[in-house]
Structures are given as structure tokens and as C-alpha cells.
C-alpha atoms as a PDB file:
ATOM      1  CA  UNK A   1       9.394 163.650  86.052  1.00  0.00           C
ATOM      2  CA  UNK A   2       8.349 165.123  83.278  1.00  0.00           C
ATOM      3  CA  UNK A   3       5.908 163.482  80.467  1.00  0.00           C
ATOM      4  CA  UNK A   4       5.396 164.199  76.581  1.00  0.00           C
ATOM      5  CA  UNK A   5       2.556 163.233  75.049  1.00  0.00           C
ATOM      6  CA  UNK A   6       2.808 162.710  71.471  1.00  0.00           C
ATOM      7  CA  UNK A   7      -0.918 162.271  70.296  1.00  0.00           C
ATOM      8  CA  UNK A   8      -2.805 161.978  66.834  1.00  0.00           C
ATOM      9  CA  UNK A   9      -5.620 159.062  66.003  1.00  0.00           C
ATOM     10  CA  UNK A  10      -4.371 159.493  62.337  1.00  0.00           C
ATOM     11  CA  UNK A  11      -1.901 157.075  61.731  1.00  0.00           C
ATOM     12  CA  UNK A  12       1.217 158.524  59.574  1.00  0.00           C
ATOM     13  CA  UNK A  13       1.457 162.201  61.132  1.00  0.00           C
ATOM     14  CA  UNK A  14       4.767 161.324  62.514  1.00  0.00           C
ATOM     15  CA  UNK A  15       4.086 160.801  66.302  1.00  0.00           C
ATOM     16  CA  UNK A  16       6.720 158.086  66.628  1.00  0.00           C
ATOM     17  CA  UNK A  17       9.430 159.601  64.547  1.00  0.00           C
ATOM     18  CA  UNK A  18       9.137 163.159  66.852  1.00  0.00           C
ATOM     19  CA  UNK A  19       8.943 160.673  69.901  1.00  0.00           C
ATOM     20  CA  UNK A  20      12.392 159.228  69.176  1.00  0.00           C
ATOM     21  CA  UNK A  21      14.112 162.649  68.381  1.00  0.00           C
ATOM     22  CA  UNK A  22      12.570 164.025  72.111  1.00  0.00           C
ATOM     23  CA  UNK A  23      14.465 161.167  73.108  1.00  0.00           C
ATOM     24  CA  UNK A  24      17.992 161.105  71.897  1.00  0.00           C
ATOM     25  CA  UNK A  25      17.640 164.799  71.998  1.00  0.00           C
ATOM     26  CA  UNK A  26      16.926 164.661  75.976  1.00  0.00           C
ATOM     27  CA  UNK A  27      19.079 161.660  76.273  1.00  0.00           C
ATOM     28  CA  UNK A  28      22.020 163.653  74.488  1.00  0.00           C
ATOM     29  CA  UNK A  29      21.839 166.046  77.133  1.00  0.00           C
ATOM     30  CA  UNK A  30      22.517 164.114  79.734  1.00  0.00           C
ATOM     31  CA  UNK A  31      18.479 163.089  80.817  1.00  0.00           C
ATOM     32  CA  UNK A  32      17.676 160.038  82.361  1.00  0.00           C
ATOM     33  CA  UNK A  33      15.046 159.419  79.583  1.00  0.00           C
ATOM     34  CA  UNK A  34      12.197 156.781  79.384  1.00  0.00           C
ATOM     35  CA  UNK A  35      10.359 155.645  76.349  1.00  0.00           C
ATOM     36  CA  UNK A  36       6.962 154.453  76.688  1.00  0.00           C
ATOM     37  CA  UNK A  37       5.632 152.772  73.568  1.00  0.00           C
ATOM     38  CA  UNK A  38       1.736 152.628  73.607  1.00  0.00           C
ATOM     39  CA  UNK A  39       0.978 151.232  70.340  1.00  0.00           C
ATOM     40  CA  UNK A  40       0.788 147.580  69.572  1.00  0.00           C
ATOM     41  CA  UNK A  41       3.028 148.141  66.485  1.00  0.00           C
ATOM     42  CA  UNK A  42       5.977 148.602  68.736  1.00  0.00           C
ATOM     43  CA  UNK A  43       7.746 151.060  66.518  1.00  0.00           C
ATOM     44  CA  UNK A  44       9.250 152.795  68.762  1.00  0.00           C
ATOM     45  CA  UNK A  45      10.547 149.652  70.893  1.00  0.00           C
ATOM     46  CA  UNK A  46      11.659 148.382  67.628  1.00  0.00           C
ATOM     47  CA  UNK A  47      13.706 151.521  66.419  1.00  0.00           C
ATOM     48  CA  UNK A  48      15.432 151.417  70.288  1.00  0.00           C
ATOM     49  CA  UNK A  49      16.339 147.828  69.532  1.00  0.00           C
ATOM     50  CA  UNK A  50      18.141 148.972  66.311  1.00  0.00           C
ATOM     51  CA  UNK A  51      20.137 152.080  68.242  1.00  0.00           C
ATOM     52  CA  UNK A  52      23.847 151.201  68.405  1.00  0.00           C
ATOM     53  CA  UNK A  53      25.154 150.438  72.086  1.00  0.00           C
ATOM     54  CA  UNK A  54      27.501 153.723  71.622  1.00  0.00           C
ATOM     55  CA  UNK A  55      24.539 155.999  71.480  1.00  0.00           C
ATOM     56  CA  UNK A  56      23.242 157.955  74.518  1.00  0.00           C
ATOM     57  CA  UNK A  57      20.886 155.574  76.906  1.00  0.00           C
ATOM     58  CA  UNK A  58      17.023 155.582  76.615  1.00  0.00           C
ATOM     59  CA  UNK A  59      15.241 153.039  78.424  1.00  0.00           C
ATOM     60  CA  UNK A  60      12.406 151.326  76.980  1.00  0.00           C
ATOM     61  CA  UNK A  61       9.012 150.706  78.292  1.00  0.00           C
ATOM     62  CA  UNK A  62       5.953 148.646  76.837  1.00  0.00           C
ATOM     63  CA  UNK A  63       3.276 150.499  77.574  1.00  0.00           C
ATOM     64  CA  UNK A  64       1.114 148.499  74.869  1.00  0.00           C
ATOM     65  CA  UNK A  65       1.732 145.590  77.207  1.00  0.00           C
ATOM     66  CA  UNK A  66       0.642 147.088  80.287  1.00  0.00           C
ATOM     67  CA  UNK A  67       4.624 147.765  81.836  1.00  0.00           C
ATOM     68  CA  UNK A  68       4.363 150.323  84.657  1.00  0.00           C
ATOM     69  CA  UNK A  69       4.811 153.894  83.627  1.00  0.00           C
ATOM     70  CA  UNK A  70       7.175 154.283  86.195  1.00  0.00           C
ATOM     71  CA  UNK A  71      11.390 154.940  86.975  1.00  0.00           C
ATOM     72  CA  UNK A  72      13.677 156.785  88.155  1.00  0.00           C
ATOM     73  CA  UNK A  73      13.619 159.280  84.556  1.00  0.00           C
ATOM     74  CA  UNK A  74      13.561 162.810  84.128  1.00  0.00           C
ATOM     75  CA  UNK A  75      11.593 162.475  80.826  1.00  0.00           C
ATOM     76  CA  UNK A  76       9.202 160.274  79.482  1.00  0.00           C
ATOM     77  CA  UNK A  77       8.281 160.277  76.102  1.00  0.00           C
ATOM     78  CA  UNK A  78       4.664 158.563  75.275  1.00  0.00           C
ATOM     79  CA  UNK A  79       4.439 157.443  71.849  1.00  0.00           C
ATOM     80  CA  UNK A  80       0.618 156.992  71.479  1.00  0.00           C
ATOM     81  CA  UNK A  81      -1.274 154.688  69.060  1.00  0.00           C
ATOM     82  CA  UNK A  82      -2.786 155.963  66.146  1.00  0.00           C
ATOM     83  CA  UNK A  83      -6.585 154.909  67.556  1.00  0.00           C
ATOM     84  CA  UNK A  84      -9.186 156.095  69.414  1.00  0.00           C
ATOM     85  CA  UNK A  85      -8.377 158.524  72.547  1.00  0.00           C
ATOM     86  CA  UNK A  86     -11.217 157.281  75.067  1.00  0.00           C
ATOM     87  CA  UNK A  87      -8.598 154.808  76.220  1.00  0.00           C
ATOM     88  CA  UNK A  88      -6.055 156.492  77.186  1.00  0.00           C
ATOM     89  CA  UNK A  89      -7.519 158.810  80.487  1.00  0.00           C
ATOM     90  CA  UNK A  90      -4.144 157.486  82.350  1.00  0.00           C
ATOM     91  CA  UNK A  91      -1.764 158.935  79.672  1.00  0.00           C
ATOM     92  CA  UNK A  92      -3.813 162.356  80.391  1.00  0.00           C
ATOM     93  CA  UNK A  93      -3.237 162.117  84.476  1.00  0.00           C
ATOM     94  CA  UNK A  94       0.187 162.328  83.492  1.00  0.00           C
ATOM     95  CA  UNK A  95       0.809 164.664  81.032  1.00  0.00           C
ATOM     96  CA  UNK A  96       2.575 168.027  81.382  1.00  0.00           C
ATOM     97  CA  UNK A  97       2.709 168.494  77.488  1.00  0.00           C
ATOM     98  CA  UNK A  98       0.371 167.244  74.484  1.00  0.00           C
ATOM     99  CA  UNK A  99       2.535 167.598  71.034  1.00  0.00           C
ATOM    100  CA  UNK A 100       0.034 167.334  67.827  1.00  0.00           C
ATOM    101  CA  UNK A 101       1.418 166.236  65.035  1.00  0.00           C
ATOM    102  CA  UNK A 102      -0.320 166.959  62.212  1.00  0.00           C
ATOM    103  CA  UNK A 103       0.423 166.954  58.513  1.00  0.00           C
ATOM    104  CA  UNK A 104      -1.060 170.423  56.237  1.00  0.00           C
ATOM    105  CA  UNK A 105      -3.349 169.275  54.019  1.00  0.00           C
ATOM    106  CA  UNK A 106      -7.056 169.266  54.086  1.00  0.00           C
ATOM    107  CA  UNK A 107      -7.602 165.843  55.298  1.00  0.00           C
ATOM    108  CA  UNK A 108      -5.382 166.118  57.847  1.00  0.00           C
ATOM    109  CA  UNK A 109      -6.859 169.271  59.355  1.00  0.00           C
ATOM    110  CA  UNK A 110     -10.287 167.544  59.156  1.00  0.00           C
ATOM    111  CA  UNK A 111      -9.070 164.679  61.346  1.00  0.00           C
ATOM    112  CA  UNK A 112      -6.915 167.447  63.716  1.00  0.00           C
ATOM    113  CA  UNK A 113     -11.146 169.127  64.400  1.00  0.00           C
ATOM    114  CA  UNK A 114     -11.999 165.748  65.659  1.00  0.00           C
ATOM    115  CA  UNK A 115      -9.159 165.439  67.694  1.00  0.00           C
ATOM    116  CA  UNK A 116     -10.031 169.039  69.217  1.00  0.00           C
ATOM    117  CA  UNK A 117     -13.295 168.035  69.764  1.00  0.00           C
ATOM    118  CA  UNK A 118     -12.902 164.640  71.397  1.00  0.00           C
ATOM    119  CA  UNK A 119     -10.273 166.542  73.898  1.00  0.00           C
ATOM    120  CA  UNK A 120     -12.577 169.328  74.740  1.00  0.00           C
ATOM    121  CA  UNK A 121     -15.585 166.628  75.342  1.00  0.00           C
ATOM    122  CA  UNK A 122     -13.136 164.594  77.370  1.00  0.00           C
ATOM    123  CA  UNK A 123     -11.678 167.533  79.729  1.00  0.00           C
ATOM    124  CA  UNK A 124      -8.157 167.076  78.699  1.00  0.00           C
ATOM    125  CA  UNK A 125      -8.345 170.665  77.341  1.00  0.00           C
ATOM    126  CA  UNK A 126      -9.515 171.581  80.859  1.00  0.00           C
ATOM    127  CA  UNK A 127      -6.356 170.640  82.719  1.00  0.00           C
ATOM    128  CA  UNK A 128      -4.457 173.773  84.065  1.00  0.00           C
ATOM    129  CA  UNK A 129      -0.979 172.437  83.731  1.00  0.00           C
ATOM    130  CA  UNK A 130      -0.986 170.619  80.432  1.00  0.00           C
ATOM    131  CA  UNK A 131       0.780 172.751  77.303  1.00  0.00           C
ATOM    132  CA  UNK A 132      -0.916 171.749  74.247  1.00  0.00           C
ATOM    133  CA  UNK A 133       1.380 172.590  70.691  1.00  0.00           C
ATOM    134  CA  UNK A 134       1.186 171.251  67.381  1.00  0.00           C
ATOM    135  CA  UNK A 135       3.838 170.566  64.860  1.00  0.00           C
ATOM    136  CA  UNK A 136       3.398 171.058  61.166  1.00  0.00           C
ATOM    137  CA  UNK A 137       5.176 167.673  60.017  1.00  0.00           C
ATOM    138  CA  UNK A 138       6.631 167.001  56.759  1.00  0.00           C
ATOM    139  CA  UNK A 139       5.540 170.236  55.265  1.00  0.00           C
ATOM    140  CA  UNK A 140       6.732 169.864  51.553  1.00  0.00           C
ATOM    141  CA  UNK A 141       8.362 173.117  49.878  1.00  0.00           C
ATOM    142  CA  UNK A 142       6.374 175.892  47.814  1.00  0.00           C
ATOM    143  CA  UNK A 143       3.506 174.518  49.401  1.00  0.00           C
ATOM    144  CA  UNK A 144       0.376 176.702  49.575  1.00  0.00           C
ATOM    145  CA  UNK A 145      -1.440 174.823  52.352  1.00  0.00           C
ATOM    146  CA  UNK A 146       0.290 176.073  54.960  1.00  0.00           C
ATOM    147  CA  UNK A 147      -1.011 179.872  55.280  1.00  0.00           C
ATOM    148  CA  UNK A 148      -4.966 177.613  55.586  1.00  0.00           C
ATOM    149  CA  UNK A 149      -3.345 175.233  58.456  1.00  0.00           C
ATOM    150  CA  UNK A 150      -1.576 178.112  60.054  1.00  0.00           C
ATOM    151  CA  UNK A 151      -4.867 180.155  60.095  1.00  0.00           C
ATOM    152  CA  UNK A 152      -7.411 176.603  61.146  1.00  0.00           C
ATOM    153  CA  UNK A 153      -5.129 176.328  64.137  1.00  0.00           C
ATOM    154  CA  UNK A 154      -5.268 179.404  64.916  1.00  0.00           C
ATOM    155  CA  UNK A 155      -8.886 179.687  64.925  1.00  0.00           C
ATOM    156  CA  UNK A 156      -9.012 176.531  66.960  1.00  0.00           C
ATOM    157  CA  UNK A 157      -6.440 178.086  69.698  1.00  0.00           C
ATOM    158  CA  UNK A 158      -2.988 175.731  68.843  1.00  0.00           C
ATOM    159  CA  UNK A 159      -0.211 177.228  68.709  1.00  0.00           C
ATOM    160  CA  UNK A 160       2.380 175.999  65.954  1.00  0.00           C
ATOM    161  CA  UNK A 161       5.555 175.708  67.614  1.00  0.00           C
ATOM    162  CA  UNK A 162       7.605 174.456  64.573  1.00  0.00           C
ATOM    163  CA  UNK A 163       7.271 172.813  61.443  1.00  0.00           C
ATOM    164  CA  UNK A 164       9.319 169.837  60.080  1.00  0.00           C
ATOM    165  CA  UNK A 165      10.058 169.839  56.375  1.00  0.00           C
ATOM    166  CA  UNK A 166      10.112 166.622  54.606  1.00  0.00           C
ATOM    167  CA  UNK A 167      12.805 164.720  53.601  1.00  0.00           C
ATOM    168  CA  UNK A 168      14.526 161.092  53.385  1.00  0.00           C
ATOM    169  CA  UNK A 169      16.721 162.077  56.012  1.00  0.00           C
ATOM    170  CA  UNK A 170      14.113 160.799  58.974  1.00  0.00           C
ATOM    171  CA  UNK A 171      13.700 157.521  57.311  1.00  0.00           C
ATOM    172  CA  UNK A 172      17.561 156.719  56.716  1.00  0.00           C
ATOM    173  CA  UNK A 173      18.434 157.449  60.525  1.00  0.00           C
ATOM    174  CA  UNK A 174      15.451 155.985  61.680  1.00  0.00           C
ATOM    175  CA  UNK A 175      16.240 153.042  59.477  1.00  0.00           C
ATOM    176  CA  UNK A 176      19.621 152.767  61.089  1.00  0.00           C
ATOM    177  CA  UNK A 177      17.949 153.426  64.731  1.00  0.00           C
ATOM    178  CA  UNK A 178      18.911 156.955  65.079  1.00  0.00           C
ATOM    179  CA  UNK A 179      18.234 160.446  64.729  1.00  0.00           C
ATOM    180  CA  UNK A 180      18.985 163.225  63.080  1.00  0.00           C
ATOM    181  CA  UNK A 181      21.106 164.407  66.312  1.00  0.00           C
ATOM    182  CA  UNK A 182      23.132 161.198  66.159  1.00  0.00           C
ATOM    183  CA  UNK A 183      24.345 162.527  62.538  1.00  0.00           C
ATOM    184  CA  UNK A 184      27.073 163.951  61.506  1.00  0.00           C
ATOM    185  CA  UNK A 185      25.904 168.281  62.062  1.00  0.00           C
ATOM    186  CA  UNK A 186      27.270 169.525  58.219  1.00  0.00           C
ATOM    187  CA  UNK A 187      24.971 166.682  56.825  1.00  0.00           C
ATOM    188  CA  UNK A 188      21.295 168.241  58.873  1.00  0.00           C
ATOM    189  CA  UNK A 189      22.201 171.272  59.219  1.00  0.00           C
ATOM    190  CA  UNK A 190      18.642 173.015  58.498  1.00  0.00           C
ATOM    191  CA  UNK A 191      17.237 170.062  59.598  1.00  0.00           C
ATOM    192  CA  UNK A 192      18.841 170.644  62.815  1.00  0.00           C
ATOM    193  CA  UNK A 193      17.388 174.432  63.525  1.00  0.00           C
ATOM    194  CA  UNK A 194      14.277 173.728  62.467  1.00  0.00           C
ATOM    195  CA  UNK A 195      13.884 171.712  66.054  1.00  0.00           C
ATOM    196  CA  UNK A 196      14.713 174.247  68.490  1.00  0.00           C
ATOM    197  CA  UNK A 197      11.767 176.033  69.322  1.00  0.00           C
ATOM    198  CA  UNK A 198      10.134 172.514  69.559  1.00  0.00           C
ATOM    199  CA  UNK A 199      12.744 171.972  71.839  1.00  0.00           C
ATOM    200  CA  UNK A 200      12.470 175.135  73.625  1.00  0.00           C
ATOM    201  CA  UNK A 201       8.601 174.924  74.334  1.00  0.00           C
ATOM    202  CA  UNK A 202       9.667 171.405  75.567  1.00  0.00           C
ATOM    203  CA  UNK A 203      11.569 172.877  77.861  1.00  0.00           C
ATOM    204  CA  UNK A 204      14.207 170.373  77.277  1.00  0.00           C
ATOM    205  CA  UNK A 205      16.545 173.231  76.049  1.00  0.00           C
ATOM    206  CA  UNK A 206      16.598 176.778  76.519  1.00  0.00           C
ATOM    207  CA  UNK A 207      19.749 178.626  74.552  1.00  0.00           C
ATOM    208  CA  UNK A 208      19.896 181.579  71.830  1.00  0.00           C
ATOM    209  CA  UNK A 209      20.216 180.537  68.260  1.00  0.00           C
ATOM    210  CA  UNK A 210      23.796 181.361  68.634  1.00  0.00           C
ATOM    211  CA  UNK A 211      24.548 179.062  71.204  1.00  0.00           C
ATOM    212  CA  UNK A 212      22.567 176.290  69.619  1.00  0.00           C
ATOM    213  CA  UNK A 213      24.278 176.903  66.420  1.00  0.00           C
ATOM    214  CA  UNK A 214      27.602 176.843  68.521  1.00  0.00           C
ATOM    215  CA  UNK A 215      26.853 173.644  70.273  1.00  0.00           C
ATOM    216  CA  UNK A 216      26.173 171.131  67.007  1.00  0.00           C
ATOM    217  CA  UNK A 217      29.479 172.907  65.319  1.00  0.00           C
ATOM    218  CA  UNK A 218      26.871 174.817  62.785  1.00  0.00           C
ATOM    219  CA  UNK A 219      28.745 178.382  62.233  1.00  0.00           C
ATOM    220  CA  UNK A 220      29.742 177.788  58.681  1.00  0.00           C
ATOM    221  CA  UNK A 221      26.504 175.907  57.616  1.00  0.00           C
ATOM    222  CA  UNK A 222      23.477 178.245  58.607  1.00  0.00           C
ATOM    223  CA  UNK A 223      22.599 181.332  59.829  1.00  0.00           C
ATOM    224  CA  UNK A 224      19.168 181.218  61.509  1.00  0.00           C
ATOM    225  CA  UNK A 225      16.124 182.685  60.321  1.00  0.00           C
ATOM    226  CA  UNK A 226      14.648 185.242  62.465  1.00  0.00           C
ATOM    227  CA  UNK A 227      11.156 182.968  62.167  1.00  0.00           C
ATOM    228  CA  UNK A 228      12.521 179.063  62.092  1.00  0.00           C
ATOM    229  CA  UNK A 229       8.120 178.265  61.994  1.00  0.00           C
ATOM    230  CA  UNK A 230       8.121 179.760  58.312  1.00  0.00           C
ATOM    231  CA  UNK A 231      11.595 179.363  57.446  1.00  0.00           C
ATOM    232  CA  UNK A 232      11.549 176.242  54.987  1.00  0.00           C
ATOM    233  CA  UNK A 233       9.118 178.376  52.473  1.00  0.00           C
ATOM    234  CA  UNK A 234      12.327 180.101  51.584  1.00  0.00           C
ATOM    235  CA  UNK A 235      14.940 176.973  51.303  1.00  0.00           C
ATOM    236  CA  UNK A 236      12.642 175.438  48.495  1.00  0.00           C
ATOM    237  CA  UNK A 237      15.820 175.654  45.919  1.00  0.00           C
ATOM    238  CA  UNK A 238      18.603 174.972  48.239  1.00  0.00           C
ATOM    239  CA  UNK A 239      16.490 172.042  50.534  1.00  0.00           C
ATOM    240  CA  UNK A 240      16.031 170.107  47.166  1.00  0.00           C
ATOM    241  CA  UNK A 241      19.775 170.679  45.571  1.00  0.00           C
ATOM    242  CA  UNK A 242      20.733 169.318  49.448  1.00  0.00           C
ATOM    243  CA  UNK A 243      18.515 166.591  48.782  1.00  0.00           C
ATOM    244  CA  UNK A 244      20.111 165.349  45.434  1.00  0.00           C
ATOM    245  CA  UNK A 245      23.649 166.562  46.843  1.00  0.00           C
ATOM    246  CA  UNK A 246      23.589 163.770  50.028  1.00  0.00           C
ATOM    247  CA  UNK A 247      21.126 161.145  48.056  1.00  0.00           C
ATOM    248  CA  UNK A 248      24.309 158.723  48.094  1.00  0.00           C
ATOM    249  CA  UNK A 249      25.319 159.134  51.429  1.00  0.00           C
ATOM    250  CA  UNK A 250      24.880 156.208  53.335  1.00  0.00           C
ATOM    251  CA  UNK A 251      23.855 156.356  57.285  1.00  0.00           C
END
């Protein structure tokens, strides 16, 4: 079995809304797919109890109430609590990959050198057969920030293996307990692309942008970027005309 991590002590980075896309995304392709809640908030548990019955099956699990980390899954996804990491040695025995969420701007990369820090001092940098990536969530358009988050990480040894743009389109589906892979493919259609070589360094999926394009009935919406990591910086214009364009649609 396979286990995610999904790990920031700053609270708002996104952890549980990338946690719930892992899911329906592994779910979607036919997984047997666990997710493991960690934070007394239950956000995750709470969004699962909101998914219609017609969507694809992920079991829930309340880690924040001790339930075994156990099944018979193919994937588990650990949302973790926005806290202190010195708890959580028994989510790192486990993990194969550590995603980072982390938001560019200047506080955020501030809290992202503690992280680094604490995870050095605790050896979980140290383990041979964890993959450690972070994801540049809810980058906002024409922002400058960027180019100084792409070059901290680098300096620090993370590799970026996507960015997220930001938009209302997370909070509707999430508001309606889905994802943006439960929704209709015309409607997230940049959205969409912008997850694949998360999902590829997951593992989870491995096709060529054509056949991912192919797969969610894209053809006539996008043609993919040679670089989907730096891609948004040139959709400012046509991201925000989207934005007003689908403002009425209702989820």
C-alpha cells in the first residue's frame, strides 16, 4: 500500500483540499483508496460525508481518533493537522511520499524553513525511500513572488512539482463534497492540467499530455504548455475572464 503524506504546520496551505483531489483522483481510477484524517477538525471526514453516493468509493478513517491505519487499500491519503510535527513519528514509518503545500509569499516561505528544519532534526529527511515535493498552492496571477519561492526551494533542495492557481472553483466542489475531477471537464479545463505532473510524481498516473487531455474529453479546450509548473503566469487574462464567465454556475 502506498501512503501520501500531505504535511504543513501552517494552517490554510491547502493540505486537505490536495488530500481530497489524491483521493477521487486515485479513487476515479479504479484504487481501493483510504482516507486518513489526522486533524481534530475533521475536514476531510466531513467533506467525505458530503460526497454523493454516485461518486467513486473512498473509505474514511479517523486517524485524529486513534482508528487503525490499516485495510485492504492501495492508497492512503494522510491529511495531517496543521500543528506541531514531533507527534506524528508513526505517519513518517509509513510514508513513501511527503507533499508540501505551501503558499508563495514571504510568510509562508518563512514557516516552509521551519518545516525543513524540524524534518532534517527529526531524520525524516534521512529516510531512503520517502519522495519529498512541494506544491505552490493558490498562486494568484501576475504574481512576482513566485521566481523568490521557486529559487528558496531550490536552495533548500524541494523540488516544485506543480503549482495550483487560485480560484473559487476548489471551494464550490469542495462545498458540494467533490472535486474538481467530479466536474463537468469544459468547466476545469486548465484547472485540470495543471494536476498532472502532481499526479505523475505520485505515481498515481503515468500518460503523455495527449492521452491525459484525451481521457477528461479536453481536445477542444486546451493545448498543454510545454512547462504546466509556470504555465498559469501566462493565463492571467484568460484565467480571470473564465472566472467571471462561470461565476453563475452552480455545482
Amino acid at each position: 500500500m502506498k501512503h501520501i503524506v500531505l504535511l504543513n504546520p501552517k494552517g490554510g496551505c491547502g493540505k486537505t483540499t490536495i488530500a481530497t483531489h489524491l483521493a477521487v483522483y486515485a479513487s476515479t481510477m479504479g484504487l481501493r483508496v483510504a482516507l486518513a484524517d489526522h486533524d481534530k477538525q475533521q475536514s476531510s471526514l466531513d467533506w467525505l460525508k458530503t460526497r454523493p453516493k454516485y461518486c467513486a468509493d473512498i473509505v474514511p478513517i479517523a486517524a485524529c481518533d486513534d482508528e487503525p491505519l490499516e485495510g485492504n487499500f492501495d492508497v492512503m491519503i494522510h491529511d495531517l493537522p496543521g500543528l506541531s510535527i514531533s507527534n506524528q513519528a508513526s505517519v513518517a514509518s509509513t510514508c513513501d511520499q511527503l507533499l508540501i503545500p505551501i503558499m508563495p509569499s514571504p510568510i509562508d516561505v518563512k514557516a516552509a524553513l521551519r518545516l525543513w528544519v524540524n524534518l532534517s532534526n527529526m531524520g525524516w529527511l534521512d529516510k531512503p525511500n520517502m519522495k519529498i515535493g512541494v506544491i505552490a498552492n493558490r498562486v494568484k496571477a501576475n504574481t512576482k513572488y513566485l521566481a523568490t519561492f521557486d529559487s528558496f526551494i531550490e536552495r533548500m533542495n524541494m523540488p516544485r512539482i506543480g503549482s495550483l492557481r487560485d480560484t473559487q472553483k476548489y471551494i464550490r466542489a469542495l462545498d458540494a463534497g467533490l472535486s474538481l475531477f467530479d466536474l463537468p471537464p469544459n468547466r476545469v479545463a486548465a484547472d485540470l492540467a495543471q494536476w498532472q505532473p502532481i499526479m505523475e510524481w505520485t505515481g498515481l498516473f503515468d500518460m503523455e499530455d495527449e492521452e491525459l487531455v484525451g481521457m477528461f474529453g479536453l481536445e477542444d479546450e486546451i493545448q498543454p504548455a510545454e512547462d504546466q509548473f509556470v504555465s498559469l503566469e501566462e493565463m492571467n487574462q484568460e484565467t480571470q475572464m473564465e472566472e467571471e464567465k462561470n461565476e453563475e454556475y452552480d455545482y
